[in-house]
N, C-alpha and C. Protein backbone atom coordinates (compact mmCIF):
# COMPACT_ATOMS: atom_id res chain seq x y z
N UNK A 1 0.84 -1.18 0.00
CA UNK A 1 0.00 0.00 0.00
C UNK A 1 0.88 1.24 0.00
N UNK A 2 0.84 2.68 -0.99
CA UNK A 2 1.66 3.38 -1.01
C UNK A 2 1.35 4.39 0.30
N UNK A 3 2.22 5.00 0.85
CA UNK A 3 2.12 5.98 1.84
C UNK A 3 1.66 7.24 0.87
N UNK A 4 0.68 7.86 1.28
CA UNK A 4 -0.07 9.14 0.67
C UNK A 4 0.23 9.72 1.90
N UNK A 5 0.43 11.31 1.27
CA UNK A 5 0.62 12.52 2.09
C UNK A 5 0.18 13.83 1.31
N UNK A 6 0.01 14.69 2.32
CA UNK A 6 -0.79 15.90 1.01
C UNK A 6 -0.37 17.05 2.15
N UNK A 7 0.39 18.28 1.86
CA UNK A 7 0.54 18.98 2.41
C UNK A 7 0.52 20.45 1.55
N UNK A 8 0.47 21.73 2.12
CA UNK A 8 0.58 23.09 1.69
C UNK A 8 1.48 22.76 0.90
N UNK A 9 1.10 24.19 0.21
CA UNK A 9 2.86 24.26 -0.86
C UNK A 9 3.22 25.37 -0.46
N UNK A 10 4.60 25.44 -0.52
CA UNK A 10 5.38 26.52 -0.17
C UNK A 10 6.07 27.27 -0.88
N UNK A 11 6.34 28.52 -0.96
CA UNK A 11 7.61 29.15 -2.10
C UNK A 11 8.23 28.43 -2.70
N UNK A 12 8.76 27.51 -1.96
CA UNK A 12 9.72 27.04 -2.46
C UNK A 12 9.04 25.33 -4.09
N UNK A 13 8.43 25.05 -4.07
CA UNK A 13 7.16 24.78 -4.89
C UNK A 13 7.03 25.04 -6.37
N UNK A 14 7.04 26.48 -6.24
CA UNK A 14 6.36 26.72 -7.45
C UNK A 14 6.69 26.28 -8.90
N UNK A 15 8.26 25.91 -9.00
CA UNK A 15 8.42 25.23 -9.91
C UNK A 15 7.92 24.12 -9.71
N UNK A 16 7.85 23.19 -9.14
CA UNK A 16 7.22 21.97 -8.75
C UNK A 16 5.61 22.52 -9.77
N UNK A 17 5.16 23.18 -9.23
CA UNK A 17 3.05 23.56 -9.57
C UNK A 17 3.39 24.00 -10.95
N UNK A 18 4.76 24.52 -11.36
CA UNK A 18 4.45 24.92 -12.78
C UNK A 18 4.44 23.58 -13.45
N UNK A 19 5.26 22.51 -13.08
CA UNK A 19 5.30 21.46 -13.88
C UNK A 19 4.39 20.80 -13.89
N UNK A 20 3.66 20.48 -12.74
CA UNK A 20 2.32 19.75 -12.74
C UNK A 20 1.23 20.83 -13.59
N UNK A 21 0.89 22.05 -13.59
CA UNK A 21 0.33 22.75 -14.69
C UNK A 21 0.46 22.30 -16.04
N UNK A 22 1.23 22.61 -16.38
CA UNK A 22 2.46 21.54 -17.68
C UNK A 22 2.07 20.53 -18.03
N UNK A 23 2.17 19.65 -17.51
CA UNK A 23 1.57 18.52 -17.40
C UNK A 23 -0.10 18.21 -17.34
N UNK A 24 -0.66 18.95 -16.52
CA UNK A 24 -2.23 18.69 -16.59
C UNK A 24 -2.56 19.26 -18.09
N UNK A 25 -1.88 20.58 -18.20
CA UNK A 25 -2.38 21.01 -19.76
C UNK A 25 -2.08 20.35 -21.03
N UNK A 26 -0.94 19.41 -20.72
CA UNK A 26 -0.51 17.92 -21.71
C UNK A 26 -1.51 16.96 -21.50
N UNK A 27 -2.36 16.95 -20.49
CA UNK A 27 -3.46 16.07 -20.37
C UNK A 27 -4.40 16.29 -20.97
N UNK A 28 -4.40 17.15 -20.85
CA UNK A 28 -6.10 18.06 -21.36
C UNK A 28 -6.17 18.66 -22.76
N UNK A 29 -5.31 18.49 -23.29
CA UNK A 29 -4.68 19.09 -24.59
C UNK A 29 -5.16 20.29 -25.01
N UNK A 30 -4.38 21.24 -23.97
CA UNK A 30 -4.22 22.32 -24.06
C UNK A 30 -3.06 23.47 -23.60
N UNK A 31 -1.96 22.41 -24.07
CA UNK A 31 -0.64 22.82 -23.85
C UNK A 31 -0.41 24.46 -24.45
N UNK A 32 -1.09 24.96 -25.48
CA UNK A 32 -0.98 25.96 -26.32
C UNK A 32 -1.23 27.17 -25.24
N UNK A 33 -1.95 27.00 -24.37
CA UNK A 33 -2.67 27.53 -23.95
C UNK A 33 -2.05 27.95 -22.08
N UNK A 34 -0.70 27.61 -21.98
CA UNK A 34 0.02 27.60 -20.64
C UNK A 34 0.80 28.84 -20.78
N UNK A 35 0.63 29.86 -20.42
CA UNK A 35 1.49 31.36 -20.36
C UNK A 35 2.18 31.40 -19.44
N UNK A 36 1.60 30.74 -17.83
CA UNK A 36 2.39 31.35 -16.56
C UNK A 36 3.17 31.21 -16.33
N UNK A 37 3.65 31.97 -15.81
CA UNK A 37 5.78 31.77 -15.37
C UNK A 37 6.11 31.77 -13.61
N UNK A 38 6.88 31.32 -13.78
CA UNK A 38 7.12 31.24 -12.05
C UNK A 38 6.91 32.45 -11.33
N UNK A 39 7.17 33.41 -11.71
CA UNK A 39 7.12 34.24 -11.10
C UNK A 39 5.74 35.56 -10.86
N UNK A 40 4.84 34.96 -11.72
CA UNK A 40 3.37 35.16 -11.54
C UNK A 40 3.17 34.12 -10.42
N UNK A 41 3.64 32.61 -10.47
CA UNK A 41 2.89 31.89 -9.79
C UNK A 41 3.22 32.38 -8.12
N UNK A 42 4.46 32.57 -8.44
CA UNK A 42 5.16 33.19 -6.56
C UNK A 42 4.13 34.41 -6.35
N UNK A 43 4.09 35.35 -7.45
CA UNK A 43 3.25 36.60 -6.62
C UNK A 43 1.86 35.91 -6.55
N UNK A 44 1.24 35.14 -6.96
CA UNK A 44 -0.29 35.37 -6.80
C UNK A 44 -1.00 33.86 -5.79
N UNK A 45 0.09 33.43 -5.38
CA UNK A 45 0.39 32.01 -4.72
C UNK A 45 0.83 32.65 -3.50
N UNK A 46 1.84 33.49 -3.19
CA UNK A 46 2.82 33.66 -1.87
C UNK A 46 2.66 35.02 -1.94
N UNK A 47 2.28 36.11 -2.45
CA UNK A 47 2.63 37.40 -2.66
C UNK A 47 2.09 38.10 -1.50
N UNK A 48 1.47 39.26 -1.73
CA UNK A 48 1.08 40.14 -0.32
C UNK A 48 -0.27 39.90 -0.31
N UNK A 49 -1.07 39.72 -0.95
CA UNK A 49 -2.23 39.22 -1.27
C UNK A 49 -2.64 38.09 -2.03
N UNK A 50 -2.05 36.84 -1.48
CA UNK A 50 -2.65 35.34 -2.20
C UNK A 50 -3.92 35.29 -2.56
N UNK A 51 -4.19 35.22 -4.11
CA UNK A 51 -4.94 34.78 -4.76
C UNK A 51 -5.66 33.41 -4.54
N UNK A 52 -4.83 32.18 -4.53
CA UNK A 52 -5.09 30.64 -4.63
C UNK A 52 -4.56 30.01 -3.98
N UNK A 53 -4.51 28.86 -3.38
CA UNK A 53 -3.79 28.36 -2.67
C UNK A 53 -3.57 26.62 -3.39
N UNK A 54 -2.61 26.27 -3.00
CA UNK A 54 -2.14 25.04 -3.71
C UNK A 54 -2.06 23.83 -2.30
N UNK A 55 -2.24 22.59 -2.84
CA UNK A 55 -1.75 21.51 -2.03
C UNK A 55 -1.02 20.47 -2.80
N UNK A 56 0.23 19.99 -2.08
CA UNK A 56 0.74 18.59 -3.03
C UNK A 56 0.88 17.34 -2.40
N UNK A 57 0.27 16.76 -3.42
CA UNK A 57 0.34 15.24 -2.76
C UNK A 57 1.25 14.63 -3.21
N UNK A 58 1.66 13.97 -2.55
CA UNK A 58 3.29 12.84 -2.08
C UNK A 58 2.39 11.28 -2.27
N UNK A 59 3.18 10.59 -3.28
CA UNK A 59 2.97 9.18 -2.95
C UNK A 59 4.77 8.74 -2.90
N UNK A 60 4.94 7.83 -2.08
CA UNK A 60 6.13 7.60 -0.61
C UNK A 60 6.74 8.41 -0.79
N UNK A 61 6.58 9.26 -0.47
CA UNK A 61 7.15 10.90 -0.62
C UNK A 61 8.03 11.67 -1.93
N UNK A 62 7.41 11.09 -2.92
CA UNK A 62 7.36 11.95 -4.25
C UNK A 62 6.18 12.89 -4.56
N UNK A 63 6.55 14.03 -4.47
CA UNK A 63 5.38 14.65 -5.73
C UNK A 63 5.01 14.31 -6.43
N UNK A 64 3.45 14.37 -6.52
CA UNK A 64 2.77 13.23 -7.61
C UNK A 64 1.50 14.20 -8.10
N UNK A 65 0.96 15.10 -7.58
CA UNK A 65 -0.35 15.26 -7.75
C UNK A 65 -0.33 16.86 -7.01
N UNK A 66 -1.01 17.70 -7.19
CA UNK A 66 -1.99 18.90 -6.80
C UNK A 66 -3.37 19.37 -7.01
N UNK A 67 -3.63 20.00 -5.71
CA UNK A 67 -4.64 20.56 -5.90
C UNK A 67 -4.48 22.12 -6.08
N UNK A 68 -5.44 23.20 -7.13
CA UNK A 68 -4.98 24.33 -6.63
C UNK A 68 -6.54 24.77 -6.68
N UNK A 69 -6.91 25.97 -5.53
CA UNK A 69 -8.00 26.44 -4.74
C UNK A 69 -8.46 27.44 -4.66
N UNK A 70 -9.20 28.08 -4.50
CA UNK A 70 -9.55 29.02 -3.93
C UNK A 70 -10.80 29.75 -3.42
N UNK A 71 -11.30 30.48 -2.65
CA UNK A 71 -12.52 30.83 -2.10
C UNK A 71 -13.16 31.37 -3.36
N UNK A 72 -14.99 30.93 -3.00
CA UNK A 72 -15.69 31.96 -3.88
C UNK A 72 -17.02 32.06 -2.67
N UNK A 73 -17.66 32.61 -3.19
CA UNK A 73 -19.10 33.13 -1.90
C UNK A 73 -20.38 32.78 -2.82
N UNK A 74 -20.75 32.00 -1.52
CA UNK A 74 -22.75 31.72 -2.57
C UNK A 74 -23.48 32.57 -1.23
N UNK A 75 -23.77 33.39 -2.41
CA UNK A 75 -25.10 34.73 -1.81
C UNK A 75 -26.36 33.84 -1.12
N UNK A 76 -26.43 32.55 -2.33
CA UNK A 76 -28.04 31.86 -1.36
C UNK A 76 -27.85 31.32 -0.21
N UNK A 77 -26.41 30.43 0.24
CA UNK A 77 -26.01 29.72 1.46
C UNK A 77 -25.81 31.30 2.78
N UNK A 78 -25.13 32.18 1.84
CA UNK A 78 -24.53 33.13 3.25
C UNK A 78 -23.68 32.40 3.46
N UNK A 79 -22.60 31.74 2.50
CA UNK A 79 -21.27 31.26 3.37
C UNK A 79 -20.25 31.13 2.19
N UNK A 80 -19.29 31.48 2.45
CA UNK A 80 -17.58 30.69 1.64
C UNK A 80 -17.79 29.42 1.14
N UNK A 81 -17.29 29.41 -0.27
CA UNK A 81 -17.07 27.77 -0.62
C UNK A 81 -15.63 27.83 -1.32
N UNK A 82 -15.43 26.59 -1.27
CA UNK A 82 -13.90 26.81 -2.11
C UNK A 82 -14.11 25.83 -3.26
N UNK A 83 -13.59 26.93 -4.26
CA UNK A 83 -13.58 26.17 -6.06
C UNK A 83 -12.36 25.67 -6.14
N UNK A 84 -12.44 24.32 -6.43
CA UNK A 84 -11.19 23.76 -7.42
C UNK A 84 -10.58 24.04 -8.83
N UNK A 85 -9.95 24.63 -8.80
CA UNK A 85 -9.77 25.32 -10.25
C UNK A 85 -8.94 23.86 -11.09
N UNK A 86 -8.21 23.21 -10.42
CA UNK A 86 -7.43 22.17 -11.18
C UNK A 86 -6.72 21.13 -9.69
N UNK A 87 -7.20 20.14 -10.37
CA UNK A 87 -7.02 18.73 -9.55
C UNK A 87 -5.90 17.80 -10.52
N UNK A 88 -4.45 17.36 -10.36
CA UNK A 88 -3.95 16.54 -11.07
C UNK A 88 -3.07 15.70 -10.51
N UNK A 89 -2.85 14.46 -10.57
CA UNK A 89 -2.32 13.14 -10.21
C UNK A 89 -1.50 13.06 -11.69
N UNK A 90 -0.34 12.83 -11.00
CA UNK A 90 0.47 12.01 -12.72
C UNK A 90 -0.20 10.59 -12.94
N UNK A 91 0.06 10.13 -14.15
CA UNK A 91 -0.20 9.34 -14.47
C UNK A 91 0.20 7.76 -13.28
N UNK A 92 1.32 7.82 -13.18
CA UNK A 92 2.49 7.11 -12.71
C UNK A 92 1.49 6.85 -11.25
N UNK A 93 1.25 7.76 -10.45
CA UNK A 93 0.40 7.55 -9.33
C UNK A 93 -1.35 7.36 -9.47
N UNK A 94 -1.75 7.27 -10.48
CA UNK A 94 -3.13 7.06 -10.32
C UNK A 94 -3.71 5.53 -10.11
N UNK A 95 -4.73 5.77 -9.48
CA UNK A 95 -5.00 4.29 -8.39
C UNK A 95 -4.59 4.37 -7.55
N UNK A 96 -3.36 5.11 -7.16
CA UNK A 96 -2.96 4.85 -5.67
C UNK A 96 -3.71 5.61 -4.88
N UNK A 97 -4.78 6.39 -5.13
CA UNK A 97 -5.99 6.85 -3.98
C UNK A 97 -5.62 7.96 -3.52
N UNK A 98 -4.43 8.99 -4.57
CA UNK A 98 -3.83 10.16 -4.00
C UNK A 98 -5.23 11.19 -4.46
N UNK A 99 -5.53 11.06 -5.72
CA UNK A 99 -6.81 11.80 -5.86
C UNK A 99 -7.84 12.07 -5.29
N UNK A 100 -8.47 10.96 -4.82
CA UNK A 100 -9.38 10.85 -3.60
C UNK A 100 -8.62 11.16 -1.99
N UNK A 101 -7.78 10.93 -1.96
CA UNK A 101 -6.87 12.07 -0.87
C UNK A 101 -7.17 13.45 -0.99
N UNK A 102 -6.76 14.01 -2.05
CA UNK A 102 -6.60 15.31 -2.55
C UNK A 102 -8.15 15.69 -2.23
N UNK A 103 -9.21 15.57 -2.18
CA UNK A 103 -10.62 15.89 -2.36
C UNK A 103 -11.04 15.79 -0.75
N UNK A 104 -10.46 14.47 -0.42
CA UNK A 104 -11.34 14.35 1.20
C UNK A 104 -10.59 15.40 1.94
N UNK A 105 -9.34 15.91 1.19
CA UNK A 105 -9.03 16.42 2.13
C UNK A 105 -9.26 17.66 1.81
N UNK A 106 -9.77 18.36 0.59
CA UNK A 106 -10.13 19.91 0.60
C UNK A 106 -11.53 19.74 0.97
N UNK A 107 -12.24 18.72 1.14
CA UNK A 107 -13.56 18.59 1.71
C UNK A 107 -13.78 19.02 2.89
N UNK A 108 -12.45 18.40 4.11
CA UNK A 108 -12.51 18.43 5.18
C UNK A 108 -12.07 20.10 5.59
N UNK A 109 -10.86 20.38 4.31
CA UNK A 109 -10.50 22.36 4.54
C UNK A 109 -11.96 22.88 4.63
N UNK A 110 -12.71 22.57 3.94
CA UNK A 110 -14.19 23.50 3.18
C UNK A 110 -15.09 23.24 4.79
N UNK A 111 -15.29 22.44 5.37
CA UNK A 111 -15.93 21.72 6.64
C UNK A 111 -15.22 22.91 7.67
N UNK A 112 -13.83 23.27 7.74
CA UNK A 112 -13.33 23.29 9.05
C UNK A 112 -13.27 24.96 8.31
N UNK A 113 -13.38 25.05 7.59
CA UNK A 113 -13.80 26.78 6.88
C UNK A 113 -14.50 27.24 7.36
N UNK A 114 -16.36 26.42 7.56
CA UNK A 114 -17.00 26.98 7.73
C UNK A 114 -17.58 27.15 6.08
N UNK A 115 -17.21 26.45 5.31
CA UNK A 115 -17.72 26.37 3.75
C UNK A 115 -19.16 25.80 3.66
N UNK A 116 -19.48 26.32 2.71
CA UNK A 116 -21.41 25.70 2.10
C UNK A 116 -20.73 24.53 0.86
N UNK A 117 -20.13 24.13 0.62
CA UNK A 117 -19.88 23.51 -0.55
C UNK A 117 -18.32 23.51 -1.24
N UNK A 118 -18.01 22.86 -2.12
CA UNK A 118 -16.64 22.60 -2.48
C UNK A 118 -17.18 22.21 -4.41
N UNK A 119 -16.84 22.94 -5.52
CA UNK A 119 -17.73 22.85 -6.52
C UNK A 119 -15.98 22.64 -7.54
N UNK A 120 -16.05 22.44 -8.53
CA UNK A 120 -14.71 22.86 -9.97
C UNK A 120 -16.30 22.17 -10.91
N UNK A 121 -14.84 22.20 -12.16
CA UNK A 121 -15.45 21.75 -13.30
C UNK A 121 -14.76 20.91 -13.82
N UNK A 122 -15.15 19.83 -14.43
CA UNK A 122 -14.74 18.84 -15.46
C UNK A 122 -14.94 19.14 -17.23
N UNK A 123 -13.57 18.53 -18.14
CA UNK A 123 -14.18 18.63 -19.38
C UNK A 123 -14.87 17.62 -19.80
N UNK A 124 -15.90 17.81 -20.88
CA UNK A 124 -17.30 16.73 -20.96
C UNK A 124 -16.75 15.64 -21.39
N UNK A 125 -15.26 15.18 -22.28
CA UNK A 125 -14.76 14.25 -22.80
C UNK A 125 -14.06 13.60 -21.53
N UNK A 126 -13.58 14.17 -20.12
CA UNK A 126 -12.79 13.28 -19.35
C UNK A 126 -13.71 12.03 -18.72
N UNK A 127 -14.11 11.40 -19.23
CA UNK A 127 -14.96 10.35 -18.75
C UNK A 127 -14.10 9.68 -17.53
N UNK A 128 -12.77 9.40 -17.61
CA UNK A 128 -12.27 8.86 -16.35
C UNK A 128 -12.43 9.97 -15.41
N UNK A 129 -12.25 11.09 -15.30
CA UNK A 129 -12.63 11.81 -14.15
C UNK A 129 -14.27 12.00 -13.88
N UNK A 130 -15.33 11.95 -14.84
CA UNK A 130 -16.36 12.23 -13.94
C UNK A 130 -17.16 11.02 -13.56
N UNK A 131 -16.09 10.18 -13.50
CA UNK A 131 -16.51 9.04 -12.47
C UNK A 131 -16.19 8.82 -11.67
N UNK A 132 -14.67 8.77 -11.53
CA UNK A 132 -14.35 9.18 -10.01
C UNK A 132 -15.18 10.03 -9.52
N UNK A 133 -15.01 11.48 -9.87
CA UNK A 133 -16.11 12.29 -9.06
C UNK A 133 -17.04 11.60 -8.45
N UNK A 134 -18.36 10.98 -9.57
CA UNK A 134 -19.49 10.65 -9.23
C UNK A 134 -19.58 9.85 -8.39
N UNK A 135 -18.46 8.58 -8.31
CA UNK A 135 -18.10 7.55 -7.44
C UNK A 135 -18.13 8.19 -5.93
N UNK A 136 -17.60 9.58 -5.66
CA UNK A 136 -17.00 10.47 -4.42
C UNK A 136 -18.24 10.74 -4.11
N UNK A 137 -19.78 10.66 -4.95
CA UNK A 137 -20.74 11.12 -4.49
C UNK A 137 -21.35 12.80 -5.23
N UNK A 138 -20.08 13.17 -5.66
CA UNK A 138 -20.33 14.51 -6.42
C UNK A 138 -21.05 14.49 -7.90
N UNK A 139 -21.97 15.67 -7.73
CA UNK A 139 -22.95 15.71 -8.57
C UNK A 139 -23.08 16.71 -9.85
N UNK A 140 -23.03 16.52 -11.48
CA UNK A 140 -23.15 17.30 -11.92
C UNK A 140 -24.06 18.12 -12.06
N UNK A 141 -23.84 19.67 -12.12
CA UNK A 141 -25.00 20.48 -11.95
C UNK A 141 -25.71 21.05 -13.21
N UNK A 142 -26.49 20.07 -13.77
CA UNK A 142 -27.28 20.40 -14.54
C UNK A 142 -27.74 22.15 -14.67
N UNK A 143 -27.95 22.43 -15.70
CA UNK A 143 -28.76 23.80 -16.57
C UNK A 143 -27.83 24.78 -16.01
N UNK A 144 -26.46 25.15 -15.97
CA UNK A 144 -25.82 25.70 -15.73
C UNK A 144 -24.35 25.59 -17.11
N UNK A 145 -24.15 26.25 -17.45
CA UNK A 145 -22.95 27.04 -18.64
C UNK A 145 -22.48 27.96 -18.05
N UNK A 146 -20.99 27.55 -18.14
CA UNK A 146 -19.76 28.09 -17.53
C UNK A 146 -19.38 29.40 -18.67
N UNK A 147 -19.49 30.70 -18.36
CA UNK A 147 -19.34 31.54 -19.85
C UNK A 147 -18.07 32.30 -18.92
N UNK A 148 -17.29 32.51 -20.19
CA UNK A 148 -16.07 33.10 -19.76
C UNK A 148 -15.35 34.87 -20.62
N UNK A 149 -14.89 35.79 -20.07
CA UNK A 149 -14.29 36.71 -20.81
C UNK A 149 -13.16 36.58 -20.46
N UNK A 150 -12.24 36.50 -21.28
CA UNK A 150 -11.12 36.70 -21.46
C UNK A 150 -10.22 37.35 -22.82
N UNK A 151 -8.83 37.27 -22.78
CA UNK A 151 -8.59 37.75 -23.93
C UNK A 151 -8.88 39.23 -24.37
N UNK A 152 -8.71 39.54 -25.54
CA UNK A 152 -9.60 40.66 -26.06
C UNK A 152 -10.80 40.85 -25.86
N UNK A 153 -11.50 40.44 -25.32
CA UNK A 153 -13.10 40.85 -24.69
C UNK A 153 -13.11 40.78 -23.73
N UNK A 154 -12.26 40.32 -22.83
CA UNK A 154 -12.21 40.83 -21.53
C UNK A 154 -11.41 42.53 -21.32
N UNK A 155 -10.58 42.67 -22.18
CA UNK A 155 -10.27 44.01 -22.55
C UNK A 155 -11.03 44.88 -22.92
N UNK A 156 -11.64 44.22 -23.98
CA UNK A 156 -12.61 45.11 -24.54
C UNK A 156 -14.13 45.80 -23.30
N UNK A 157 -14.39 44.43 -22.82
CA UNK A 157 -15.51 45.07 -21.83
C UNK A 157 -14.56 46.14 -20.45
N UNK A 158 -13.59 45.45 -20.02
CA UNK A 158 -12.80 46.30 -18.97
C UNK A 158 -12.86 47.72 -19.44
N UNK A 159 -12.20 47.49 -20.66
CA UNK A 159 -12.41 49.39 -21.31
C UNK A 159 -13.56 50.37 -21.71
N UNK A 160 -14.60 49.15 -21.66
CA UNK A 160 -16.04 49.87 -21.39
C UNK A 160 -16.11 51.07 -20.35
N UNK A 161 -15.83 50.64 -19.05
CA UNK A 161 -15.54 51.54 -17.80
C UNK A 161 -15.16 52.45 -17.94
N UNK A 162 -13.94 52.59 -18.64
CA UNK A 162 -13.05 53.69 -18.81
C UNK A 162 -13.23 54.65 -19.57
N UNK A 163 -14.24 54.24 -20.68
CA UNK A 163 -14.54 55.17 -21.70
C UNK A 163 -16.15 55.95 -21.36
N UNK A 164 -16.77 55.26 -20.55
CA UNK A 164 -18.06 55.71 -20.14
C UNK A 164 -18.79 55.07 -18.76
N UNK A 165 -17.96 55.81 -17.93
CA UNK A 165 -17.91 55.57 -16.96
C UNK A 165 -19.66 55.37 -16.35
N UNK A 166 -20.39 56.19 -16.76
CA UNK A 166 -22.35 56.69 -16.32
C UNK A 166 -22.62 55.59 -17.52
N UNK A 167 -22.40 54.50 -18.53
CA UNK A 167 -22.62 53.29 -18.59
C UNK A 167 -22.56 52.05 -17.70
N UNK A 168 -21.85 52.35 -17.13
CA UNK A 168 -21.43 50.94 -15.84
C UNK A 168 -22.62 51.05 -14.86
């Protein structure tokens, strides 16, 4: 049975989280699509105001897997929940139950928070992940679309503000 361990990440890390990034986006095939550099990840990970927070899991004490996190607020509960933005196990360790580590144990952060819930997203093709999930008991949430700005339209609307301010 492998020894699982899952602890904070620290400064010292972040190359570690860039590679597992790296790697999840080689999973997901969307390598094209990886900009961040270490040194975004130190300021917005460790900086004066942390953005996200990361955890890594150890199988017999290798880095194998992360979670990375962070708070969001549901207006209907009146309470904190924390979103999973990205959950990844290397290949090399899956089955060994580091994944389901990784979850019981931001389950139990979200519990001892004081959290209403613990929510991410899956892509519709990872069929091995939304069974695990479902297996964990987690439920997809129907009639809901994830819409996103970014890019040039996230520019573009940001500069809405700026140009007409008594529009906003």
């Amino acid at each position: 049975m492998p020894r699982l361990s899952i602890r904070p990440a620290t400064p010292d890390d972040v190359a570690l989280i860039l590679t597992f990034i790296q790697e999840l986006a080689d999973y997901e095939r969307l390598s094209d699509q990886v900009v961040a550099t270490p040194e975004q990840l130190h300021n917005h990970l460790f900086g004066t105001r942390p953005f996200a927070e990361v955890l890594i899991g150890e199988v017999d004490g290798n880095p194998s897997g992360f979670a990375l996190f962070f708070h969001n607020y549901s207006t209907f509960l009146s309470k904190p929940g924390i979103y999973l933005e990205d959950l990844f196990v290397r290949e090399s360790a899956r089955g060994s139950g580091l994944g389901k580590a990784l979850l019981i144990h931001l389950a139990a952060l979200a519990l001892a928070r004081g959290c209403g819930r613990l929510e991410w997203s899956v892509l519709d093709w990872n069929e091995p992940a939304i069974g695990f999930y479902e297996r964990l008991g987690a439920c997809a949430q129907d009639g809901w679309t994830v819409y996103r700005l970014t890019g040039e339209a996230l520019e573009n609307a940001g500069q809405m503000a700026l140009r007409s301010p008594d529009a906003v």
